[in-house]
Protein backbone atom coordinates (compact mmCIF):
# COMPACT_ATOMS: atom_id res chain seq x y z
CA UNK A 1 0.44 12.99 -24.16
CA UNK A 2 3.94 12.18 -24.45
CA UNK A 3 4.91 10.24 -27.35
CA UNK A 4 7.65 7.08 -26.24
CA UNK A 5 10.50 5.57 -28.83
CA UNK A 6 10.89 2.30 -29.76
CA UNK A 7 13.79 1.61 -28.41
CA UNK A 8 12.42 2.72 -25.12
CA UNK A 9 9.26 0.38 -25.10
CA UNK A 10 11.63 -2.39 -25.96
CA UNK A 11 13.44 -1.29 -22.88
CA UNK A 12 10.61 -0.69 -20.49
CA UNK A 13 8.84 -4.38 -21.99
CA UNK A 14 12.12 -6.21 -20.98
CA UNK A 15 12.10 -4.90 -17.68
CA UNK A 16 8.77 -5.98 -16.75
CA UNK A 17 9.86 -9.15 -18.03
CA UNK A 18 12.57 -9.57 -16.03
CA UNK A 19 10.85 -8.44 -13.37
CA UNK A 20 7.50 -10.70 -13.78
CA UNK A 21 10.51 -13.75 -14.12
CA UNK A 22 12.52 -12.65 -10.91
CA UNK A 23 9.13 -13.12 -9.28
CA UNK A 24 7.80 -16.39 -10.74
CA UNK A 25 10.70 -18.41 -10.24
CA UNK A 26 11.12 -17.75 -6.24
CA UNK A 27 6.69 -17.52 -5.37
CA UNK A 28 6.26 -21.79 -5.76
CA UNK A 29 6.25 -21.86 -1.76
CA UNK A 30 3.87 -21.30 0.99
CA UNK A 31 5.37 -18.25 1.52
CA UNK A 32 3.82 -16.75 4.77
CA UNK A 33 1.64 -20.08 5.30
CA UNK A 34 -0.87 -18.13 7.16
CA UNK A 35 -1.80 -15.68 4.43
CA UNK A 36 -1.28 -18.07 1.38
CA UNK A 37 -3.05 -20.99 2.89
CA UNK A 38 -5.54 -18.89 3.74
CA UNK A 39 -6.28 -17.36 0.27
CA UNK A 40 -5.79 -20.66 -1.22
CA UNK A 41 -8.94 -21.82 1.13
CA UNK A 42 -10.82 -19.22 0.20
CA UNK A 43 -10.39 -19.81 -3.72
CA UNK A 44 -11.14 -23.28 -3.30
CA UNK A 45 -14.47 -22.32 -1.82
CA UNK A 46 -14.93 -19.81 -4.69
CA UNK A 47 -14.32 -22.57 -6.86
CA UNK A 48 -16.79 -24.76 -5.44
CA UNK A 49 -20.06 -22.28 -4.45
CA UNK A 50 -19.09 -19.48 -6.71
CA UNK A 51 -18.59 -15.71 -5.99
CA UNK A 52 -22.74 -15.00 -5.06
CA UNK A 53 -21.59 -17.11 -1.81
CA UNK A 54 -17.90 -16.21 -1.30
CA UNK A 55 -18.87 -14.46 1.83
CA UNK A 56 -21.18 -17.37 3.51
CA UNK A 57 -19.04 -20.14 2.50
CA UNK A 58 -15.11 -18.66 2.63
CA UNK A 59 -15.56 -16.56 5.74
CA UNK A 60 -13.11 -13.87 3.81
CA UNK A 61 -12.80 -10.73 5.48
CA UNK A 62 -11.82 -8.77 2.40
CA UNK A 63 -13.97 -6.80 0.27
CA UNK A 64 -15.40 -8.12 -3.07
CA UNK A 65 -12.81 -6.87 -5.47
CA UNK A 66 -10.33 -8.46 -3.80
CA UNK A 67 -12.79 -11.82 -4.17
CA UNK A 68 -13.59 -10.75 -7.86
CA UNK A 69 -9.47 -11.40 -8.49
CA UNK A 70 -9.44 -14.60 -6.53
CA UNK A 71 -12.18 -15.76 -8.17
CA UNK A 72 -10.35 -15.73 -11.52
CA UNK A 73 -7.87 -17.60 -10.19
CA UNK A 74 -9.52 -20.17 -8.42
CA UNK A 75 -9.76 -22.98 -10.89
CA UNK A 76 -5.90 -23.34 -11.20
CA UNK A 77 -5.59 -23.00 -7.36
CA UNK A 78 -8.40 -25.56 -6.95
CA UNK A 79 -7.00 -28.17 -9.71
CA UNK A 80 -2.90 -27.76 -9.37
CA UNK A 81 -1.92 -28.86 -6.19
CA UNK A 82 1.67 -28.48 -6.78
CA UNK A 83 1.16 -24.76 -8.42
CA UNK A 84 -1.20 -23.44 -5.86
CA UNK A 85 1.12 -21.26 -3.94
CA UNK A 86 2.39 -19.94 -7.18
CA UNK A 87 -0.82 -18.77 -8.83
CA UNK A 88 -2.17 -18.04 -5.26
CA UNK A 89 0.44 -15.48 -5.15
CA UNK A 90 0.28 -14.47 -9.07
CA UNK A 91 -2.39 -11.65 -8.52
CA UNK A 92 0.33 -9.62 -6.27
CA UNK A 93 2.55 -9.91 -8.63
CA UNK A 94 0.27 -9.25 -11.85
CA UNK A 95 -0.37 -6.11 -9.37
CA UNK A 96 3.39 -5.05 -8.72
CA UNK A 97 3.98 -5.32 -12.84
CA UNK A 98 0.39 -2.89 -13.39
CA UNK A 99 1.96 -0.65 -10.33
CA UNK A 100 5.35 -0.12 -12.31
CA UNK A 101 3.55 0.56 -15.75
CA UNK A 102 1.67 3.10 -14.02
CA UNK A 103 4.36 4.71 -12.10
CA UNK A 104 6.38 4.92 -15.81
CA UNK A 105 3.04 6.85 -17.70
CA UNK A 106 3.07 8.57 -14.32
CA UNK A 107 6.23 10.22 -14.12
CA UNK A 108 6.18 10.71 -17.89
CA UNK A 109 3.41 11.87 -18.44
CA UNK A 110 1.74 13.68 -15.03
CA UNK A 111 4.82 15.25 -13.41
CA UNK A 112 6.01 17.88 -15.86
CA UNK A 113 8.24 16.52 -18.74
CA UNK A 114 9.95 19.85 -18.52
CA UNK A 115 11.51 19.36 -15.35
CA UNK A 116 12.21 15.94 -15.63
CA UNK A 117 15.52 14.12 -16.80
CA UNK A 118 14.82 12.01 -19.73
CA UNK A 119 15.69 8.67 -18.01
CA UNK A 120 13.47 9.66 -14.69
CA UNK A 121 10.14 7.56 -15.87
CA UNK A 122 12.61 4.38 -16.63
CA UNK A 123 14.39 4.93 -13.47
CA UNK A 124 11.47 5.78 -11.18
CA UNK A 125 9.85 2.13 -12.65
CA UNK A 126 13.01 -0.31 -12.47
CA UNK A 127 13.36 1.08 -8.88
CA UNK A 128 9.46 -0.02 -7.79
CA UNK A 129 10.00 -3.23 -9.92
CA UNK A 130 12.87 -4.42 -8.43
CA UNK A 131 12.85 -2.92 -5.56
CA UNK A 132 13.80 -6.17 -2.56
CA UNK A 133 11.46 -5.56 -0.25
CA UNK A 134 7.96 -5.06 -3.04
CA UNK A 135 9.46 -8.74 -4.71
CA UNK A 136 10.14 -10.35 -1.19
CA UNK A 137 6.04 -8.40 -0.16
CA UNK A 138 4.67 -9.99 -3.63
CA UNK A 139 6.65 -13.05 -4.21
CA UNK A 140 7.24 -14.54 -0.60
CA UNK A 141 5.43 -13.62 1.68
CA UNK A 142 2.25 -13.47 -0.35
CA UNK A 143 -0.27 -11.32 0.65
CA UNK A 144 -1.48 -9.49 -1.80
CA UNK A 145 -4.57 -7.35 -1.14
CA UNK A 146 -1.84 -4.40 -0.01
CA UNK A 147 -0.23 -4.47 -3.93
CA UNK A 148 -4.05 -4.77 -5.53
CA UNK A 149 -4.74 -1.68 -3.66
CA UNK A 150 -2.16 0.49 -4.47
CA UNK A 151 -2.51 -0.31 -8.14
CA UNK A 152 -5.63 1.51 -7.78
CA UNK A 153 -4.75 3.75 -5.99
CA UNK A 154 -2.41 5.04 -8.32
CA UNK A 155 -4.63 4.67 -10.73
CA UNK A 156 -7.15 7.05 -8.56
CA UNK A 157 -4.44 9.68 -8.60
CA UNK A 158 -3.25 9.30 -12.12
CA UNK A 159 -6.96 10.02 -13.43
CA UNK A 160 -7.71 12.93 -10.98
CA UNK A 161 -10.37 15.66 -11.58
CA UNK A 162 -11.99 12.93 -14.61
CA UNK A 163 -14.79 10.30 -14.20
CA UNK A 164 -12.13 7.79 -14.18
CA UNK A 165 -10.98 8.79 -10.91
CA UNK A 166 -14.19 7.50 -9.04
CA UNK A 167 -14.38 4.39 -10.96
CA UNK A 168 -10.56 3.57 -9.42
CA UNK A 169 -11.29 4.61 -6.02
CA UNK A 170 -14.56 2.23 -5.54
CA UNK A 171 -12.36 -0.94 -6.75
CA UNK A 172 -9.93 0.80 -4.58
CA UNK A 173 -11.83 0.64 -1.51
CA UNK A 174 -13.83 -2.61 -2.25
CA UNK A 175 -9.98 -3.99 -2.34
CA UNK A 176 -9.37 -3.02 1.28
CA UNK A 177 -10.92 -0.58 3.33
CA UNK A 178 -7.50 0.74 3.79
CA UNK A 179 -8.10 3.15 0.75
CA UNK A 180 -10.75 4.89 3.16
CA UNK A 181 -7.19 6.84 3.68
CA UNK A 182 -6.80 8.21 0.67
CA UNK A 183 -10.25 10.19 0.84
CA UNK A 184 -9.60 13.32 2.06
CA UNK A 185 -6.20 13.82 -0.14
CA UNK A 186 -9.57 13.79 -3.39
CA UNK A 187 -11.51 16.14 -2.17
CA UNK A 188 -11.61 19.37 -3.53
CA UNK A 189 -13.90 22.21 -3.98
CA UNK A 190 -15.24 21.65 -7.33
CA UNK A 191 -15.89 18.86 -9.89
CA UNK A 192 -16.91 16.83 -6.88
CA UNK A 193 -19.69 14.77 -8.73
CA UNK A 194 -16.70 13.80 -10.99
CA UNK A 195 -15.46 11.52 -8.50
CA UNK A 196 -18.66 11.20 -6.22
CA UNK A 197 -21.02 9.83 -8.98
CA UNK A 198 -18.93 7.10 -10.79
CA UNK A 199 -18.19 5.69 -7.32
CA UNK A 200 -21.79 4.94 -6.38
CA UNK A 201 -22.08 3.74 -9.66
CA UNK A 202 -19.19 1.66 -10.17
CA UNK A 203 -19.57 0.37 -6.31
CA UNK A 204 -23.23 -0.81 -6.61
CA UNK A 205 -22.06 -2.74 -9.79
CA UNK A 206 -19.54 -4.36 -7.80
CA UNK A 207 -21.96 -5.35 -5.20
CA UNK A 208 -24.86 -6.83 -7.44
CA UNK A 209 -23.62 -10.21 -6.91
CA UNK A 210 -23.67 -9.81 -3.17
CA UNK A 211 -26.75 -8.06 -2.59
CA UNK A 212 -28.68 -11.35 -1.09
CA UNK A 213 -25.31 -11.80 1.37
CA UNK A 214 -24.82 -7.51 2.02
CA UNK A 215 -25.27 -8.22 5.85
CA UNK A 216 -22.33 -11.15 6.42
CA UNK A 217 -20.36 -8.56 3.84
CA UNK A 218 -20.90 -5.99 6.68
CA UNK A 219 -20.25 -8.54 9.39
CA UNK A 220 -17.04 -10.24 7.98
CA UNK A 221 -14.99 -7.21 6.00
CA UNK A 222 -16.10 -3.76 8.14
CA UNK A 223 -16.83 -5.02 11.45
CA UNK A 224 -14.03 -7.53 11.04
CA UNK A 225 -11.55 -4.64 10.33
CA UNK A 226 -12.38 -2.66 12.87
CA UNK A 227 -12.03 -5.39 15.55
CA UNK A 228 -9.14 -6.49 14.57
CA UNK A 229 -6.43 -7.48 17.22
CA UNK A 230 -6.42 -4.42 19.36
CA UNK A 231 -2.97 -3.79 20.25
CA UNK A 232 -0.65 -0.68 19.61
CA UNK A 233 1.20 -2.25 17.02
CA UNK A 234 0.78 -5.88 14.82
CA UNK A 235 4.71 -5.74 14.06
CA UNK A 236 4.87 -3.00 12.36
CA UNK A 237 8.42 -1.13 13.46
CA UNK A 238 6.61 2.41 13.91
CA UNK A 239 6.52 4.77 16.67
CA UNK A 240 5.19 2.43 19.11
CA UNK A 241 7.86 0.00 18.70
CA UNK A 242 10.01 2.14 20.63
CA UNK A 243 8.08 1.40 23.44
CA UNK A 244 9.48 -1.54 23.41
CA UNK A 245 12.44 -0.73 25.21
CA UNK A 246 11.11 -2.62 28.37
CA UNK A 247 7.57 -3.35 27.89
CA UNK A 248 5.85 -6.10 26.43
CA UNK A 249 8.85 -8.29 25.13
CA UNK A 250 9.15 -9.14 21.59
CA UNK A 251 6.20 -10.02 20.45
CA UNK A 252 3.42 -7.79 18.99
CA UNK A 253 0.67 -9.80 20.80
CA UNK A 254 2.25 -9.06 24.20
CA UNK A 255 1.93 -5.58 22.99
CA UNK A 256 -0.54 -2.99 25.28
CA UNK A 257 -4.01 -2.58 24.28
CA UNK A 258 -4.14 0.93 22.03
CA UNK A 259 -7.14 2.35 24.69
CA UNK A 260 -5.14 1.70 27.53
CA UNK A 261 -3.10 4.80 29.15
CA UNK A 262 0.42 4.29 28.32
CA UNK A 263 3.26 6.44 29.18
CA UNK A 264 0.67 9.04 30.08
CA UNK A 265 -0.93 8.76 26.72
CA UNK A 266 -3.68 6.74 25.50
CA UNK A 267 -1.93 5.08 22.18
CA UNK A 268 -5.10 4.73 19.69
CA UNK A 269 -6.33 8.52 20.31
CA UNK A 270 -2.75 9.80 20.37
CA UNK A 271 -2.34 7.96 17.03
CA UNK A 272 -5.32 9.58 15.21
CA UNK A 273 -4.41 13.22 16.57
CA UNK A 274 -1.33 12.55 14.78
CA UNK A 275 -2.80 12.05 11.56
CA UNK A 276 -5.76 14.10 11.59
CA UNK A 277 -3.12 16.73 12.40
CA UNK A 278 -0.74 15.93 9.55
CA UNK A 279 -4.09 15.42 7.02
CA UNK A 280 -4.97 19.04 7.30
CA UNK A 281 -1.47 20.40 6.80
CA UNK A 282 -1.94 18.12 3.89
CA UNK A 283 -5.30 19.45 2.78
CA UNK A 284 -3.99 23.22 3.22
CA UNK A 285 -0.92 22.33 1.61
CA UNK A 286 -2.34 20.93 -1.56
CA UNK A 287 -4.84 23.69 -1.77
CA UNK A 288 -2.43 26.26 -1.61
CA UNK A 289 -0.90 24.30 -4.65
CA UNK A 290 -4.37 24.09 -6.79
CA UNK A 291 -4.43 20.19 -6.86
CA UNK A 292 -1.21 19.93 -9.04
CA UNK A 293 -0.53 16.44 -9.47
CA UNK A 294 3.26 16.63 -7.59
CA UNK A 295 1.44 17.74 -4.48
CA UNK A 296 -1.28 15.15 -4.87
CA UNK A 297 1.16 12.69 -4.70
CA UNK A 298 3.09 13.69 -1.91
CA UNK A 299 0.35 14.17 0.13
CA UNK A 300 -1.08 10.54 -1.10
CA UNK A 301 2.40 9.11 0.26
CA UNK A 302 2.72 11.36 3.29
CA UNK A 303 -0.47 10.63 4.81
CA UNK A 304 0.39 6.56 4.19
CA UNK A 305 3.67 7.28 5.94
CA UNK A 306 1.76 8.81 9.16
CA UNK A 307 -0.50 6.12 9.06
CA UNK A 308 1.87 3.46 9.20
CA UNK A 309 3.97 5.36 11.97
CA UNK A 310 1.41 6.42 14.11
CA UNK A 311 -2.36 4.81 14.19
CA UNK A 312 -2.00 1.96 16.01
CA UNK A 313 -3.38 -1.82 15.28
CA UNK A 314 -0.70 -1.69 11.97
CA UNK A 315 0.50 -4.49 10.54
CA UNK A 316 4.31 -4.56 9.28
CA UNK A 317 3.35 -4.85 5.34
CA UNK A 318 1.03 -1.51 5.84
CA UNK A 319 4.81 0.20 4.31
CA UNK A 320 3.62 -0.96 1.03
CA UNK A 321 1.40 1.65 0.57
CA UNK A 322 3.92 4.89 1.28
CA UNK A 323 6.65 2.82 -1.94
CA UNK A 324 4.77 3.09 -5.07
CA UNK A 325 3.35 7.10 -4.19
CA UNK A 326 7.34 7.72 -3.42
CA UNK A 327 8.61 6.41 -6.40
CA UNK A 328 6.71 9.10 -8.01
CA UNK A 329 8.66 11.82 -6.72
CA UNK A 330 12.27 10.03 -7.37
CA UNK A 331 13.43 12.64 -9.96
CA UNK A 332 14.22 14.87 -6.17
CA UNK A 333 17.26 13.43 -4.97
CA UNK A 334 15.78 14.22 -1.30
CA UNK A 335 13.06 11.84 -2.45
CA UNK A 336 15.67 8.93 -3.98
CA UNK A 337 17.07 8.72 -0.40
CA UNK A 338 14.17 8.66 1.59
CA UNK A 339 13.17 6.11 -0.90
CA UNK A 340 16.68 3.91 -0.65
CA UNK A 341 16.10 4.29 3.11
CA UNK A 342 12.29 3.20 3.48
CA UNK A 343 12.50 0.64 1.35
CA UNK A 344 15.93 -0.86 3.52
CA UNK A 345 13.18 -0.57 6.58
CA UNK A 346 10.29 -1.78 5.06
CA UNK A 347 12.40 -5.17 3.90
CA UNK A 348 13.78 -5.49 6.82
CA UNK A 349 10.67 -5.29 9.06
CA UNK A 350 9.20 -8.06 6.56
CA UNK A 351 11.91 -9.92 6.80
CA UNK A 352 12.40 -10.31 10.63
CA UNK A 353 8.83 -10.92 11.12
CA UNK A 354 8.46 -13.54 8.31
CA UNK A 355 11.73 -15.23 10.04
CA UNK A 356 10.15 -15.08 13.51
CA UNK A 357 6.94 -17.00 12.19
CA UNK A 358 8.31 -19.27 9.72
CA UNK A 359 11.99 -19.67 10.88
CA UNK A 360 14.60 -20.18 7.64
CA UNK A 361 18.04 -18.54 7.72
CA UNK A 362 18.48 -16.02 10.36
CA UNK A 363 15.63 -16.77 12.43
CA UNK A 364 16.92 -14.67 16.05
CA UNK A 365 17.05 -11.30 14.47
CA UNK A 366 13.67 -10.35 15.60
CA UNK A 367 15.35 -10.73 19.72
CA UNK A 368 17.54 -8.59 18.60
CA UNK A 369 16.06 -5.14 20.77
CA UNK A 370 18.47 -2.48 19.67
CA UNK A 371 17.66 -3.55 15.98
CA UNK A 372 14.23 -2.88 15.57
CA UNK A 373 14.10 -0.25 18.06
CA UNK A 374 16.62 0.91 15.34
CA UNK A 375 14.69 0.48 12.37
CA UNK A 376 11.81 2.50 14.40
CA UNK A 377 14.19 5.53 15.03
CA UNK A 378 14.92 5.40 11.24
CA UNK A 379 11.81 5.51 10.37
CA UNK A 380 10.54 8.22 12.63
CA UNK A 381 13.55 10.12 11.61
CA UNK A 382 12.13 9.83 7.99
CA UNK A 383 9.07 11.25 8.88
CA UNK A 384 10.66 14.14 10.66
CA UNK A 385 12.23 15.34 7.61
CA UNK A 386 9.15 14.97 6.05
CA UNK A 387 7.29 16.45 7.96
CA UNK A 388 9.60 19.56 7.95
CA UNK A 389 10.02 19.19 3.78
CA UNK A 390 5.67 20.11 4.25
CA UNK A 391 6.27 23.12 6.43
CA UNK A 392 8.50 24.40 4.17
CA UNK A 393 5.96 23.39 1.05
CA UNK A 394 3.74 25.34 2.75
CA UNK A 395 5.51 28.53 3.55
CA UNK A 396 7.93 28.81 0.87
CA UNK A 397 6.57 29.40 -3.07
CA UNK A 398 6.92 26.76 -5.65
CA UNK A 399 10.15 27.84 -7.07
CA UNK A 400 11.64 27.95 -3.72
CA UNK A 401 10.81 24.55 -2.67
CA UNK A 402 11.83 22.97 -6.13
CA UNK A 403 8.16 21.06 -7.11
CA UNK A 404 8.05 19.57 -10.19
CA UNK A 405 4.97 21.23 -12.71
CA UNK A 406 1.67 19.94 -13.25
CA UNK A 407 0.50 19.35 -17.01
């Protein structure tokens, strides 16, 4: 364990500070009214039948974790009207503040002090904590199940190969099913209980309360997700946004049906070749590495990134997830700009979206074809270089490909 200064927790404290103050003083609005009107029903019912019956009474679609938070923060949502939004809002950004302490211990502590510059942790944090497009994710638009995930999803990484590790991922999962991801970046070939038997554990804890209502959980949060609007893309600028050249217009719900053929292809299964294809380069690549923690973590961002590009049915905040695994990695200067870069994409594609439904300053940009066919092309570029940064992980040796130790 690496022992920190003063002076640098005085530092580090500030920041959040700042950071948790930035946030407050612009999340007092509806934000995107759809999502924060929506949680602030749902806590009011919490409030009023209590968590045993969030699922018959809220009709939430998240899993129970994600209730257990909203539950805590039901009574002011419930009793101050005029603060509603705000502390509606507050558990994203309690989540983006536990997400940059994590990614400081992280980079301190998990990525090989020895190869590190002595300001990387501080810089690696200040750039998740203020980074425009997390605060705008957190603090306007409001939806926050995608921030309360990756804080423990993080934390699933940070405490790999201990008990801890399967503890995170079942609050991870019972966030949002989105975590489901992650899985096959833990397995390994031994010290599989490790992870296996504290999940059961911790996940039938979590589900006590809801054991009476376990078939509406089914209904409402798993066959809910996986009937969700069944369209190549929910906004999200990835690679089928450039079929939007002259297609369906500009507006994701115009967008093809994923099982229909398209271009000669059939968009969902073309999707999930994609990943399944980049997961086992993945897999092979972090085997070949023995599960050190630098490959771990680019494989946890990498496999976000493909996800986000190329399933389909993706919604434009599903970005989130690829920042916070990125930061990690910041001390590579290859890694700074593709962070710079997907965090320019990621704000804007929240940004044009949020201004198409709730129409403020600049409220045309999302007509605007070349644009986010743009942003796609960036993005795709990204992954490109990615992708070729993992072929050459693969079939160069450590010292070639300059990877950080594992302590």
């Amino acid at each position: 364990m690496v022992d920190v200064n003063k002076r640098e927790i005085a530092i580090v404290a500030i920041l959040l500070i700042l950071g948790f103050l930035i946030r407050i003083a612009i999340s007092n609005n509806q934000g995107f009214a759809w999502d924060v009107l929506t949680h602030i029903r749902w806590a009011k019912s919490l409030f009023e039948y209590g968590l045993s019956n969030a699922y018959e009474k809220s009709n939430s679609n998240l899993p129970p974790v994600f209730m257990y938070i909203l539950y805590l923060f039901s009574y002011p949502i419930a009793k101050l009207g005029d603060y509603s939004s705000l502390f509606a809002k507050l558990p994203g950004i309690i989540s983006d503040i536990g997400i940059s302490i994590v990614i400081y211990l992280f980079v301190k502590r998990k990525l090989g002090v020895e190869n590190l510059s002595k300001n990387s942790p501080l810089i690696s944090m200040t750039l998740f904590l203020f980074n425009p497009a997390i605060i705008f994710a957190s603090a306007i638009w409001g939806k926050w199940d995608d921030s309360l995930l990756s804080f423990f999803l993080l934390l699933t990484i940070y405490y790999h190969n201990t008990y801890k590790e399967g503890i995170f991922y079942a609050l991870a999962i019972l966030t949002k099913l989105h975590g489901i991801i992650l899985a096959p970046i833990l397995l390994r070939n031994k010290d599989l209980p490790k992870l296996i038997v504290p999940f059961v554990l911790t996940s039938i804890l979590i589900l006590i309360p809801f054991f009476s209502h376990l078939k509406i959980l089914y209904e409402e949060v798993v066959i809910r997700s996986i009937n969700q609007p069944p369209h190549i893309t929910i906004s999200a600028y990835n690679f089928w946004w450039l079929f939007n050249w002259s297609g369906w217009g500009k507006e994701w719900f115009d967008a093809p049906r994923d099982t229909n053929m398209y271009y000669f292809i059939i968009p969902k299964y073309f999707g999930l070749l994609v990943f399944i294809s980049i997961l086992a380069l993945l897999i092979i690549y972090i085997k070949q590495k023995d599960y050190k923690m630098e490959s771990i973590c680019f494989g946890s961002f990498f496999i976000y990134f493909t996800s986000f590009l190329f399933l389909t049915r993706v919604h434009e905040r599903y970005m989130y997830y690829c920042i916070p695994f990125l930061a990690l990695l910041l001390n590579d200067k290859k890694f700074l700009y593709t962070y710079i870069i997907l965090s320019i994409t990621f704000f804007l594609n929240l940004y044009f979206v949020y201004e198409q439904n709730y129409p403020t300053y600049f409220p045309l940009l999302y007509k605007i074809k070349a644009l986010t066919i743009g942003i796609s092309l960036i993005n795709l570029s990204v992954f490109i270089y990615m992708f070729a940064q993992l072929i050459k992980r693969i079939t160069l040796p450590p010292s070639k490909t300059g990877e950080l130790a594992s302590n």
